[in-house]
PDB file of N, CA and C in Angstrom:
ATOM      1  N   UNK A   1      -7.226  22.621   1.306  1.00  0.00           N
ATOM      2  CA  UNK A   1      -5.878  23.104   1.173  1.00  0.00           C
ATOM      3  C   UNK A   1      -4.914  22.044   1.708  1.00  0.00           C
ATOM      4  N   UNK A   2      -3.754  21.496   1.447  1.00  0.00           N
ATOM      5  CA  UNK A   2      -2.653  20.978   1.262  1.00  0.00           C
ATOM      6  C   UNK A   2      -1.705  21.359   1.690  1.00  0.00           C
ATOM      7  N   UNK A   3      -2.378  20.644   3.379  1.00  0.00           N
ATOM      8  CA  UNK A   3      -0.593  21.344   4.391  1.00  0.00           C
ATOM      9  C   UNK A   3      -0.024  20.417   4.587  1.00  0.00           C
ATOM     10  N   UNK A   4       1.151  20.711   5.666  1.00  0.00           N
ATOM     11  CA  UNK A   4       2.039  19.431   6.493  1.00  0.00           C
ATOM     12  C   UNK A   4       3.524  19.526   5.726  1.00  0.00           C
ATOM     13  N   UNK A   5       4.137  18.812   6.684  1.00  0.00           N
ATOM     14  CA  UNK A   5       6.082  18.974   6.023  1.00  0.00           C
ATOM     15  C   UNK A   5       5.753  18.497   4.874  1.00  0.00           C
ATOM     16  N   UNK A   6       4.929  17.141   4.186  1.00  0.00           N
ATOM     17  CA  UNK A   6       5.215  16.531   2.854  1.00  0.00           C
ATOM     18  C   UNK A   6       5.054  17.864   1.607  1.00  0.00           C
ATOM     19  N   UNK A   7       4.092  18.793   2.516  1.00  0.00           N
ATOM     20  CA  UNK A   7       3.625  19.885   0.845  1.00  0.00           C
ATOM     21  C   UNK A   7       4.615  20.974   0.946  1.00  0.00           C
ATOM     22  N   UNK A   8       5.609  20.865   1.848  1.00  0.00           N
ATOM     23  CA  UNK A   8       6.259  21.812   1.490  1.00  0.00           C
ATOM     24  C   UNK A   8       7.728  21.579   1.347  1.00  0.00           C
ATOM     25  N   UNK A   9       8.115  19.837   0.816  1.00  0.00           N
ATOM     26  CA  UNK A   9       9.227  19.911   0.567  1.00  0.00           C
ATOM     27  C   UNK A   9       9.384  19.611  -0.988  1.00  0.00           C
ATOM     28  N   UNK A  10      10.247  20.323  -1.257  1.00  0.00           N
ATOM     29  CA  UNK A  10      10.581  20.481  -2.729  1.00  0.00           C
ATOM     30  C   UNK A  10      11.242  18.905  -3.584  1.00  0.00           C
ATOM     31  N   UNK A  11      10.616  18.917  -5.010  1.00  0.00           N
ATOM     32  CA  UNK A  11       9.972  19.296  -5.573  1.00  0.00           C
ATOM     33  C   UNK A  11       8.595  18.928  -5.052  1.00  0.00           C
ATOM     34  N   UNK A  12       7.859  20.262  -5.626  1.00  0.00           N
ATOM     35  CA  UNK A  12       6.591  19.410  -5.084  1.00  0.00           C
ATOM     36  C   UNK A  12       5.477  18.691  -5.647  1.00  0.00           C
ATOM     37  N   UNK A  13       5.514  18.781  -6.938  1.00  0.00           N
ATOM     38  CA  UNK A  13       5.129  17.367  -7.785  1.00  0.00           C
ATOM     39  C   UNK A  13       5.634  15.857  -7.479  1.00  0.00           C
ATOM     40  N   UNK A  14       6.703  15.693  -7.636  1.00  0.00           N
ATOM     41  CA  UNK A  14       7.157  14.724  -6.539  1.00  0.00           C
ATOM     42  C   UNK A  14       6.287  14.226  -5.311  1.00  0.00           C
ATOM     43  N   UNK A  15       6.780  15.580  -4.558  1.00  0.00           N
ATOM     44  CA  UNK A  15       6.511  15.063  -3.171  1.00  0.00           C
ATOM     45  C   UNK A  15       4.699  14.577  -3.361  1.00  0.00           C
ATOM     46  N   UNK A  16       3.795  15.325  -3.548  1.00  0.00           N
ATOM     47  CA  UNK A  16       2.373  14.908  -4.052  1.00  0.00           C
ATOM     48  C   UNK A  16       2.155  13.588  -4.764  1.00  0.00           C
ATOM     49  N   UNK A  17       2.913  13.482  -5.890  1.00  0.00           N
ATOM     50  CA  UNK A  17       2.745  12.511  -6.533  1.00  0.00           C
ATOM     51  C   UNK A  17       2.820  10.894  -5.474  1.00  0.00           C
ATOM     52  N   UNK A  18       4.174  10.980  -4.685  1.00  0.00           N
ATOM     53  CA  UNK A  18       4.065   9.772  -3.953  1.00  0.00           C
ATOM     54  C   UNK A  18       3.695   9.420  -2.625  1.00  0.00           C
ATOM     55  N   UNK A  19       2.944  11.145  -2.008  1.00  0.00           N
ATOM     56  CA  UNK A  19       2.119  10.530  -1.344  1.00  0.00           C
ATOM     57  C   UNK A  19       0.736  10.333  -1.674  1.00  0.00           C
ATOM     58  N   UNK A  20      -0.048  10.455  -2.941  1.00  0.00           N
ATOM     59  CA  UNK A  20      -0.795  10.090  -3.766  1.00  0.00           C
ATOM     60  C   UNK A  20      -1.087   8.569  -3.823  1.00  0.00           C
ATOM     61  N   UNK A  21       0.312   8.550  -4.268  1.00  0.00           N
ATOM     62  CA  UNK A  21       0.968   7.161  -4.702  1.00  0.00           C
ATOM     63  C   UNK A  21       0.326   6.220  -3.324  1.00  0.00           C
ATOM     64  N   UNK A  22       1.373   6.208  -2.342  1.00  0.00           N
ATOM     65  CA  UNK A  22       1.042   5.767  -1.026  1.00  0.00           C
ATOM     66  C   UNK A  22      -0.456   5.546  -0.565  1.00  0.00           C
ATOM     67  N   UNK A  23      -0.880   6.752  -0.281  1.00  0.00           N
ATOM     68  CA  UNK A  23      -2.110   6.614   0.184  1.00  0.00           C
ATOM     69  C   UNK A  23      -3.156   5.367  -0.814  1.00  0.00           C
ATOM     70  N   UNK A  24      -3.375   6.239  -1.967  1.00  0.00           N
ATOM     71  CA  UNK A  24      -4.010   4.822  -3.087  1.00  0.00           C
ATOM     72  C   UNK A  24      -3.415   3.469  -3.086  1.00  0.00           C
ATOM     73  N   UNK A  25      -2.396   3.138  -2.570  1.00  0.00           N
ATOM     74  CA  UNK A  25      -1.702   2.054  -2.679  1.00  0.00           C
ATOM     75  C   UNK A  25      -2.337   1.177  -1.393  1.00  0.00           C
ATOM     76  N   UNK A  26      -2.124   1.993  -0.233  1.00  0.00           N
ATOM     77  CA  UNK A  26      -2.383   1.567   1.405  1.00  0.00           C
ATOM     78  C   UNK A  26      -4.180   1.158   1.353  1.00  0.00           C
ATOM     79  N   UNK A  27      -4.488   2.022   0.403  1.00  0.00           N
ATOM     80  CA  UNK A  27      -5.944   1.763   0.792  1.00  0.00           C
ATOM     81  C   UNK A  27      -6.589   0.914  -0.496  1.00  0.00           C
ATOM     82  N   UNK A  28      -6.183   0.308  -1.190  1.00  0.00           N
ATOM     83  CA  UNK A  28      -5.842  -0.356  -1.885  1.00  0.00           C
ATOM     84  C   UNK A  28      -6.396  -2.160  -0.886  1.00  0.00           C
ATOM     85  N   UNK A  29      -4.601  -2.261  -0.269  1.00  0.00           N
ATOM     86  CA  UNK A  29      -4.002  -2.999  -0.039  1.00  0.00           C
ATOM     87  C   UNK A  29      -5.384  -3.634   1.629  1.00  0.00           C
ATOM     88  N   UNK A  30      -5.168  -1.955   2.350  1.00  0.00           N
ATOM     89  CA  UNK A  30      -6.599  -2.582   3.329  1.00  0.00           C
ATOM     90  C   UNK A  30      -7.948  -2.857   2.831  1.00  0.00           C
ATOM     91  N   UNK A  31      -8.299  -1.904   2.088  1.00  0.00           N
ATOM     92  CA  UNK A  31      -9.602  -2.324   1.461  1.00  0.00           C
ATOM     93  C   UNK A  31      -9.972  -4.403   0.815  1.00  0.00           C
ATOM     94  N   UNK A  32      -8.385  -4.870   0.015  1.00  0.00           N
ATOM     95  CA  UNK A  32      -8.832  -5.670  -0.371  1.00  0.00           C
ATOM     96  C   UNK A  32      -8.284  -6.775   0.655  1.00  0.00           C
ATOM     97  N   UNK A  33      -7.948  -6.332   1.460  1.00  0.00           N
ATOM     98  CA  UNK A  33      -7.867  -7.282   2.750  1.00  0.00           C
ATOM     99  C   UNK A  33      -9.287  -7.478   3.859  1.00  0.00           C
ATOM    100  N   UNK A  34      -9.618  -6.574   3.750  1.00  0.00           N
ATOM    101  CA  UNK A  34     -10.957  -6.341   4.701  1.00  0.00           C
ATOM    102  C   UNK A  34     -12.101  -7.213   3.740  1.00  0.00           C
ATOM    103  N   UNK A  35     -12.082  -6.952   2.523  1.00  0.00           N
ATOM    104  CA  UNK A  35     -12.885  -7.569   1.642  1.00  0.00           C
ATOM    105  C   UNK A  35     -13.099  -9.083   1.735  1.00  0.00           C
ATOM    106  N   UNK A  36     -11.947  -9.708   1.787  1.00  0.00           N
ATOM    107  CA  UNK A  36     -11.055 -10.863   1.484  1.00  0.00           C
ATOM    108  C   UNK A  36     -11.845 -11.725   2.669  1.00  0.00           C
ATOM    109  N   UNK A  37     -11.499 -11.105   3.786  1.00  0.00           N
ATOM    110  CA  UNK A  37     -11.761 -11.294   5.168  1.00  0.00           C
ATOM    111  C   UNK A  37     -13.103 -11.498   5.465  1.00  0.00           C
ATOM    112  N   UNK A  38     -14.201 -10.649   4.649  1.00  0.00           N
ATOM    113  CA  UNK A  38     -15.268 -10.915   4.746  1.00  0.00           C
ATOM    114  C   UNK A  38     -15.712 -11.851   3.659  1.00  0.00           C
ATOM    115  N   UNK A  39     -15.323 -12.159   2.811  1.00  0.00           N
ATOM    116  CA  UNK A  39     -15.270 -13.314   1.881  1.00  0.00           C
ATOM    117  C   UNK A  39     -14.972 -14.671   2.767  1.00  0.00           C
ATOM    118  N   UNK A  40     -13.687 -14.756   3.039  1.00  0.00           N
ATOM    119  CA  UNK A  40     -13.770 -15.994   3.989  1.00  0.00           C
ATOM    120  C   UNK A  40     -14.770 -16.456   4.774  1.00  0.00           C
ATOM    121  N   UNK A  41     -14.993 -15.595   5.680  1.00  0.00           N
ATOM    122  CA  UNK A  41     -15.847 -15.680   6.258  1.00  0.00           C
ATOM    123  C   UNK A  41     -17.451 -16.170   6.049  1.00  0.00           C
ATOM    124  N   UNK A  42     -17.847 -15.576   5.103  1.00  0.00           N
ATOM    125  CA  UNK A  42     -19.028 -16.368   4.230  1.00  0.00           C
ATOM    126  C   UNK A  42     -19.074 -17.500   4.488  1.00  0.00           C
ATOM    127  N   UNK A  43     -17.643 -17.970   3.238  1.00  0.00           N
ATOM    128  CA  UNK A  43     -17.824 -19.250   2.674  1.00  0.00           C
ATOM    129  C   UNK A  43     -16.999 -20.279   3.706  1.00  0.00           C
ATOM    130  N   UNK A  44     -16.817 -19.849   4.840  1.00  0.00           N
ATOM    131  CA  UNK A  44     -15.856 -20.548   5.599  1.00  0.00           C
ATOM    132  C   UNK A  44     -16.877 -22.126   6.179  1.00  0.00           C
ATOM    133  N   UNK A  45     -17.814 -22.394   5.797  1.00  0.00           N
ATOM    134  CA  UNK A  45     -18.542 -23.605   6.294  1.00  0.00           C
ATOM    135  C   UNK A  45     -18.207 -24.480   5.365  1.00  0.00           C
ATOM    136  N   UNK A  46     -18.209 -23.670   4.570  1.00  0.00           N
ATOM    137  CA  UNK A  46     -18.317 -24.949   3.166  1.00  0.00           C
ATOM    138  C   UNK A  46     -17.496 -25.211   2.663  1.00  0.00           C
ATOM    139  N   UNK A  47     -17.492 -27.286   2.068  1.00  0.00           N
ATOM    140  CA  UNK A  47     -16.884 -27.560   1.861  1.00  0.00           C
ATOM    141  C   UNK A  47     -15.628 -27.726   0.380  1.00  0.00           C
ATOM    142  N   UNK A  48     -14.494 -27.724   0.797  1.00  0.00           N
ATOM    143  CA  UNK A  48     -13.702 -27.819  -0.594  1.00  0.00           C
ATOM    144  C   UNK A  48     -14.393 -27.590  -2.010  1.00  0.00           C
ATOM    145  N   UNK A  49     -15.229 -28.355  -2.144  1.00  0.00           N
ATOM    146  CA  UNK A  49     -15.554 -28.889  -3.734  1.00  0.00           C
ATOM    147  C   UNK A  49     -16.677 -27.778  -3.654  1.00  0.00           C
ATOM    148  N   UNK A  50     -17.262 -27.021  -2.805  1.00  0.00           N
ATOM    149  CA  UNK A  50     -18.082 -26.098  -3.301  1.00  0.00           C
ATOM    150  C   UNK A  50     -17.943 -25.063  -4.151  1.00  0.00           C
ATOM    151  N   UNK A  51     -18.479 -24.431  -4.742  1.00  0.00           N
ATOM    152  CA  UNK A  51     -18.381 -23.649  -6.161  1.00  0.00           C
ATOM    153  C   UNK A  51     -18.064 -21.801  -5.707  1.00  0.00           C
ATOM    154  N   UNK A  52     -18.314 -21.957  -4.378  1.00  0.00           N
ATOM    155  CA  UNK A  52     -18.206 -20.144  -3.786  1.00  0.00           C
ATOM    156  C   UNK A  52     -16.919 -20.146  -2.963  1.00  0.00           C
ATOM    157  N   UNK A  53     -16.017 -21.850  -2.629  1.00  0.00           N
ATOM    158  CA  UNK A  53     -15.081 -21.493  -2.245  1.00  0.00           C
ATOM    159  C   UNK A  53     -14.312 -21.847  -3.481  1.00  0.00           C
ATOM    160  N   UNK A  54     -14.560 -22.298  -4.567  1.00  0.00           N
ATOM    161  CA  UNK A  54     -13.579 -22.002  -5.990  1.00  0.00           C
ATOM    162  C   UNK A  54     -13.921 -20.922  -6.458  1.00  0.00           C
ATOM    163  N   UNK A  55     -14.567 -19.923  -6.231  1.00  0.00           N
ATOM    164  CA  UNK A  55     -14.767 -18.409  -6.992  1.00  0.00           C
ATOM    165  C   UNK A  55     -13.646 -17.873  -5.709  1.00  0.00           C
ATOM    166  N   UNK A  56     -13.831 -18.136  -4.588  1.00  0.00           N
ATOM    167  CA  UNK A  56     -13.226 -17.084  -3.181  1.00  0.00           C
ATOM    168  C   UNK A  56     -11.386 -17.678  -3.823  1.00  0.00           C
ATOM    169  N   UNK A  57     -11.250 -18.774  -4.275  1.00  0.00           N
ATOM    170  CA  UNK A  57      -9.614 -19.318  -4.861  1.00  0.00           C
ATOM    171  C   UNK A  57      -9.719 -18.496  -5.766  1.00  0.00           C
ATOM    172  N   UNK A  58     -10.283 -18.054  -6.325  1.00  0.00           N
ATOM    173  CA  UNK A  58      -9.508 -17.404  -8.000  1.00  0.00           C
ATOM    174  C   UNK A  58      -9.679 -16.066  -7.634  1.00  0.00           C
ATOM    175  N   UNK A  59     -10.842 -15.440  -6.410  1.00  0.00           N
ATOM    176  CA  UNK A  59     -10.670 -13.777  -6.258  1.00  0.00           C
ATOM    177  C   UNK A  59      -9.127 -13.617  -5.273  1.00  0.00           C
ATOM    178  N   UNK A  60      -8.708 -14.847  -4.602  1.00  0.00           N
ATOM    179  CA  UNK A  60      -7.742 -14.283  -3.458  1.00  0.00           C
ATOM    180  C   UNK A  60      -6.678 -14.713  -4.485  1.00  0.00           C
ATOM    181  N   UNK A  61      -6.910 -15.082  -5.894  1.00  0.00           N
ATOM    182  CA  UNK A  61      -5.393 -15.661  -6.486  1.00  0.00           C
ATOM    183  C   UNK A  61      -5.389 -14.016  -7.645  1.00  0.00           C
ATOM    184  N   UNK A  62      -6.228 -13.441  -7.853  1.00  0.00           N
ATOM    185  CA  UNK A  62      -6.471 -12.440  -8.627  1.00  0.00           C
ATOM    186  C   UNK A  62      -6.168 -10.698  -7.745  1.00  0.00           C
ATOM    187  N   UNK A  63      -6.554 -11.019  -6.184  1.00  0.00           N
ATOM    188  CA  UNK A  63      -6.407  -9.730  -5.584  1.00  0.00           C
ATOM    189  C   UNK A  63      -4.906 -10.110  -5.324  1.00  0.00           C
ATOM    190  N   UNK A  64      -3.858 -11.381  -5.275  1.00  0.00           N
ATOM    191  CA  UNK A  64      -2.610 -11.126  -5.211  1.00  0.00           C
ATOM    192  C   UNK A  64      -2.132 -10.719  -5.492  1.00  0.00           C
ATOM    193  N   UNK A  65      -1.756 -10.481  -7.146  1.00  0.00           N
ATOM    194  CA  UNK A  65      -1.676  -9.206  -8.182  1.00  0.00           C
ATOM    195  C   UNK A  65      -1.410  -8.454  -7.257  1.00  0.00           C
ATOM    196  N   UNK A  66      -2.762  -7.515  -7.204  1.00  0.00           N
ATOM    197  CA  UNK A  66      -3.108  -6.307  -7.162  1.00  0.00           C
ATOM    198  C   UNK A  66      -2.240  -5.977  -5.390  1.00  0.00           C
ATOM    199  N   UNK A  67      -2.256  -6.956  -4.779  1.00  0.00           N
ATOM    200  CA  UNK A  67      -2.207  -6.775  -3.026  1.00  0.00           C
ATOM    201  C   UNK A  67      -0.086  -6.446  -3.197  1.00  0.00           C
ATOM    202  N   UNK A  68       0.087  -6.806  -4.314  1.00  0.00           N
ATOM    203  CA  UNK A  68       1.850  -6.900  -4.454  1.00  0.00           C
ATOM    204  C   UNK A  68       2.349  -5.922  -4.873  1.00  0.00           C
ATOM    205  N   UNK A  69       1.105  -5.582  -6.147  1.00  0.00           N
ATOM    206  CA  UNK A  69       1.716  -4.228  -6.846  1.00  0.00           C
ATOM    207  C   UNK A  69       1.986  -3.000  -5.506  1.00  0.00           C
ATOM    208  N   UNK A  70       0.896  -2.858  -4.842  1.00  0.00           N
ATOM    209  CA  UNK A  70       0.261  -2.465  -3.785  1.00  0.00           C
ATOM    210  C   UNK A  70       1.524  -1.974  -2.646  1.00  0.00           C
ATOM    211  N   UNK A  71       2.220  -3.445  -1.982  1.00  0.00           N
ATOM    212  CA  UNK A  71       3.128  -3.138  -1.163  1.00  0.00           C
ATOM    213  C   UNK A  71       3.975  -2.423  -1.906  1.00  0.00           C
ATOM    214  N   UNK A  72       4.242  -3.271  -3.128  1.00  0.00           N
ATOM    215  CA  UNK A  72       5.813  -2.226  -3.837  1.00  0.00           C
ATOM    216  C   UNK A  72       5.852  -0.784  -3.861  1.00  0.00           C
ATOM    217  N   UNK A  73       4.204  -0.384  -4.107  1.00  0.00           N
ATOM    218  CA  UNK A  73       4.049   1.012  -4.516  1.00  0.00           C
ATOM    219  C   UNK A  73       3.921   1.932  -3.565  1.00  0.00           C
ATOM    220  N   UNK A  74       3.346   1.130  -1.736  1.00  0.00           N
ATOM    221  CA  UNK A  74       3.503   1.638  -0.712  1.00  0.00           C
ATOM    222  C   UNK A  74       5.321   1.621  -0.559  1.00  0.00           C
ATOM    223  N   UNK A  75       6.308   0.834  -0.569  1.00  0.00           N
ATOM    224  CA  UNK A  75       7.271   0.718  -0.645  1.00  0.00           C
ATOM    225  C   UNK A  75       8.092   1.846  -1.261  1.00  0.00           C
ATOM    226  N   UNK A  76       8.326   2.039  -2.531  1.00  0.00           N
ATOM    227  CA  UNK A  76       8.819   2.970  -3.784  1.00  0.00           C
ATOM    228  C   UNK A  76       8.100   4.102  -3.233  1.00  0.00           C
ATOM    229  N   UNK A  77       7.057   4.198  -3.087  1.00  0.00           N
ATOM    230  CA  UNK A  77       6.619   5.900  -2.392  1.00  0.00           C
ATOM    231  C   UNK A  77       7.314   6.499  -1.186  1.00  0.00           C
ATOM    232  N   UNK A  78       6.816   5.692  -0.194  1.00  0.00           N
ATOM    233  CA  UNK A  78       7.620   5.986   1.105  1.00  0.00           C
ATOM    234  C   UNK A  78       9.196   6.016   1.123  1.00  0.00           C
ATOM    235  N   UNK A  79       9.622   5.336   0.592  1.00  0.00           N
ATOM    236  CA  UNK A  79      11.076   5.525   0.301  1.00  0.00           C
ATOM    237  C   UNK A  79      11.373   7.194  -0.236  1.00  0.00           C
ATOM    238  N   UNK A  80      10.574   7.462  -1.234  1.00  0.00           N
ATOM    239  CA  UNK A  80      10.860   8.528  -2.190  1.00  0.00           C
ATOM    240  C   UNK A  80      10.904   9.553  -1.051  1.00  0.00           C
ATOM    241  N   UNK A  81       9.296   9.584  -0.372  1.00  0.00           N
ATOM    242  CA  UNK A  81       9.092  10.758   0.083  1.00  0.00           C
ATOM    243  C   UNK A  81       9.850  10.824   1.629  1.00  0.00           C
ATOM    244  N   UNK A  82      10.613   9.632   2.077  1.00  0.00           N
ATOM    245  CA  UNK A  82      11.809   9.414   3.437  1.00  0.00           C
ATOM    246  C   UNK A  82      13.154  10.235   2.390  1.00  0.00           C
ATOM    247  N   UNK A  83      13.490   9.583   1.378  1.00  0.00           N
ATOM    248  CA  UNK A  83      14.551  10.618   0.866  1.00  0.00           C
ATOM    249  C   UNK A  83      14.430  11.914   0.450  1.00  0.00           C
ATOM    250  N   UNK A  84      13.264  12.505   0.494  1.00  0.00           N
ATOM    251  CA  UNK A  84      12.777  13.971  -0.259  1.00  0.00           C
ATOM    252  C   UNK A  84      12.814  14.622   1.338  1.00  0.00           C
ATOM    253  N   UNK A  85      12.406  14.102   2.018  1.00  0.00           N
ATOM    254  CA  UNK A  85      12.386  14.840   3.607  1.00  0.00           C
ATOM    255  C   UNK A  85      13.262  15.010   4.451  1.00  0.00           C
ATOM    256  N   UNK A  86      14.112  13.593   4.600  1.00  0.00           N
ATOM    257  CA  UNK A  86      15.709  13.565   4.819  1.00  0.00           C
ATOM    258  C   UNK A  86      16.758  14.392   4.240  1.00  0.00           C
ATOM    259  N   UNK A  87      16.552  14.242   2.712  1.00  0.00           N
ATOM    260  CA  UNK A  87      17.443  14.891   2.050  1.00  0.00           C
ATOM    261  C   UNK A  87      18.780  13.603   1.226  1.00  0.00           C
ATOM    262  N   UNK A  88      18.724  12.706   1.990  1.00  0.00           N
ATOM    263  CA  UNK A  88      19.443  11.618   0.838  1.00  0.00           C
ATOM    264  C   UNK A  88      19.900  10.094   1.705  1.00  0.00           C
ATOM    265  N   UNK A  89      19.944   9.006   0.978  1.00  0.00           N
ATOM    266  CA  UNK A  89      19.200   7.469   1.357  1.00  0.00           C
ATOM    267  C   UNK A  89      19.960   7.257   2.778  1.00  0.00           C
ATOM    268  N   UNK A  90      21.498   8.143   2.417  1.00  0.00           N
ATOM    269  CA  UNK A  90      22.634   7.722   3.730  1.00  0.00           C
ATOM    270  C   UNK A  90      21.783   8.497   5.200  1.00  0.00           C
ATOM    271  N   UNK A  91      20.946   9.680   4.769  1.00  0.00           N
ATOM    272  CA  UNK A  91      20.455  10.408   6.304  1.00  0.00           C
ATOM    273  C   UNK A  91      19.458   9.495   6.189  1.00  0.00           C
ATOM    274  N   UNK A  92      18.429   8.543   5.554  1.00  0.00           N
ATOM    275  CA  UNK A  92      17.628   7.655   6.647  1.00  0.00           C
ATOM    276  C   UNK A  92      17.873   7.018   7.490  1.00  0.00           C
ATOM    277  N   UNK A  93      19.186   6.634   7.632  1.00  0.00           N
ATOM    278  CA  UNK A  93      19.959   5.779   8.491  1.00  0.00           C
ATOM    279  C   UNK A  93      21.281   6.451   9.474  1.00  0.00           C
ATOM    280  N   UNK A  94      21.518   7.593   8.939  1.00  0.00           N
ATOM    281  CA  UNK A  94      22.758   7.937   9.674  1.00  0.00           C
ATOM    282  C   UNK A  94      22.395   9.204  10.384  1.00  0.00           C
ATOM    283  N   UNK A  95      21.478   9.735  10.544  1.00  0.00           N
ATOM    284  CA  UNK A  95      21.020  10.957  11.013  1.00  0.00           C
ATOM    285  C   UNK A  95      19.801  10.524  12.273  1.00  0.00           C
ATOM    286  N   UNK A  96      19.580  11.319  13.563  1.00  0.00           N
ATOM    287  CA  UNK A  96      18.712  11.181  14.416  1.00  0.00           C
ATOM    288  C   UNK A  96      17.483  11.089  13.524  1.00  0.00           C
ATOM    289  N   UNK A  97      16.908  12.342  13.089  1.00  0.00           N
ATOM    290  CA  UNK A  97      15.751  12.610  12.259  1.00  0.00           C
ATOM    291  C   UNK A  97      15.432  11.451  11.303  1.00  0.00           C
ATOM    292  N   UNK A  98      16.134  10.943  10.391  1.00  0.00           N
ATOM    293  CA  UNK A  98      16.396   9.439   9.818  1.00  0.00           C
ATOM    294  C   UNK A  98      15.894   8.441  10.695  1.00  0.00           C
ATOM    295  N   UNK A  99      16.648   8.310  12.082  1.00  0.00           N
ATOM    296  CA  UNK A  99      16.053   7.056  12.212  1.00  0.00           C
ATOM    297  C   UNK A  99      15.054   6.979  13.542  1.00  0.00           C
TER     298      UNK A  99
END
């Protein structure tokens, strides 16, 4: 079941949808960082011209993509669901609860 302030502020397709959004985005974004991290790590002995640190260049030039879409969509969500909870962009900033 589907509690907490986010499920019960209106609309609530919306509100679901971008913390949906968020969450898949965040875990996304750590997952292919943690990945990344253990990739380096591997190939971190070896040198330049080796062939597993030109595959580890084209996976960290390929998860960039994905690591950008990622922030924006953590970005554009959280925004949505700060103005759906607030109530509008001026109370994120001008209201206690806002900030």
């Amino acid at each position: 079941m589907l509690v907490g302030h986010t499920q019960t502020t209106p609309p609530a397709w919306l509100m679901l949808t971008a913390d949906l959004g968020h969450l898949v985005a965040a875990s996304v974004w750590v997952g292919g960082v943690f990945g990344l991290v253990g990739e380096v790590r591997r190939v971190r002995p070896a040198p330049p011209s080796d062939p597993a640190v030109r595959a580890l260049a084209r996976t960290v030039s390929r998860f960039s993509g994905f690591a950008l879409g990622s922030v924006v969509l953590v970005a554009a969500s959280g925004l949505t669901m700060g103005v759906l909870i607030v109530g509008s962009p001026d109370a994120l900033a001008g209201t206690a609860y806002g900030r």
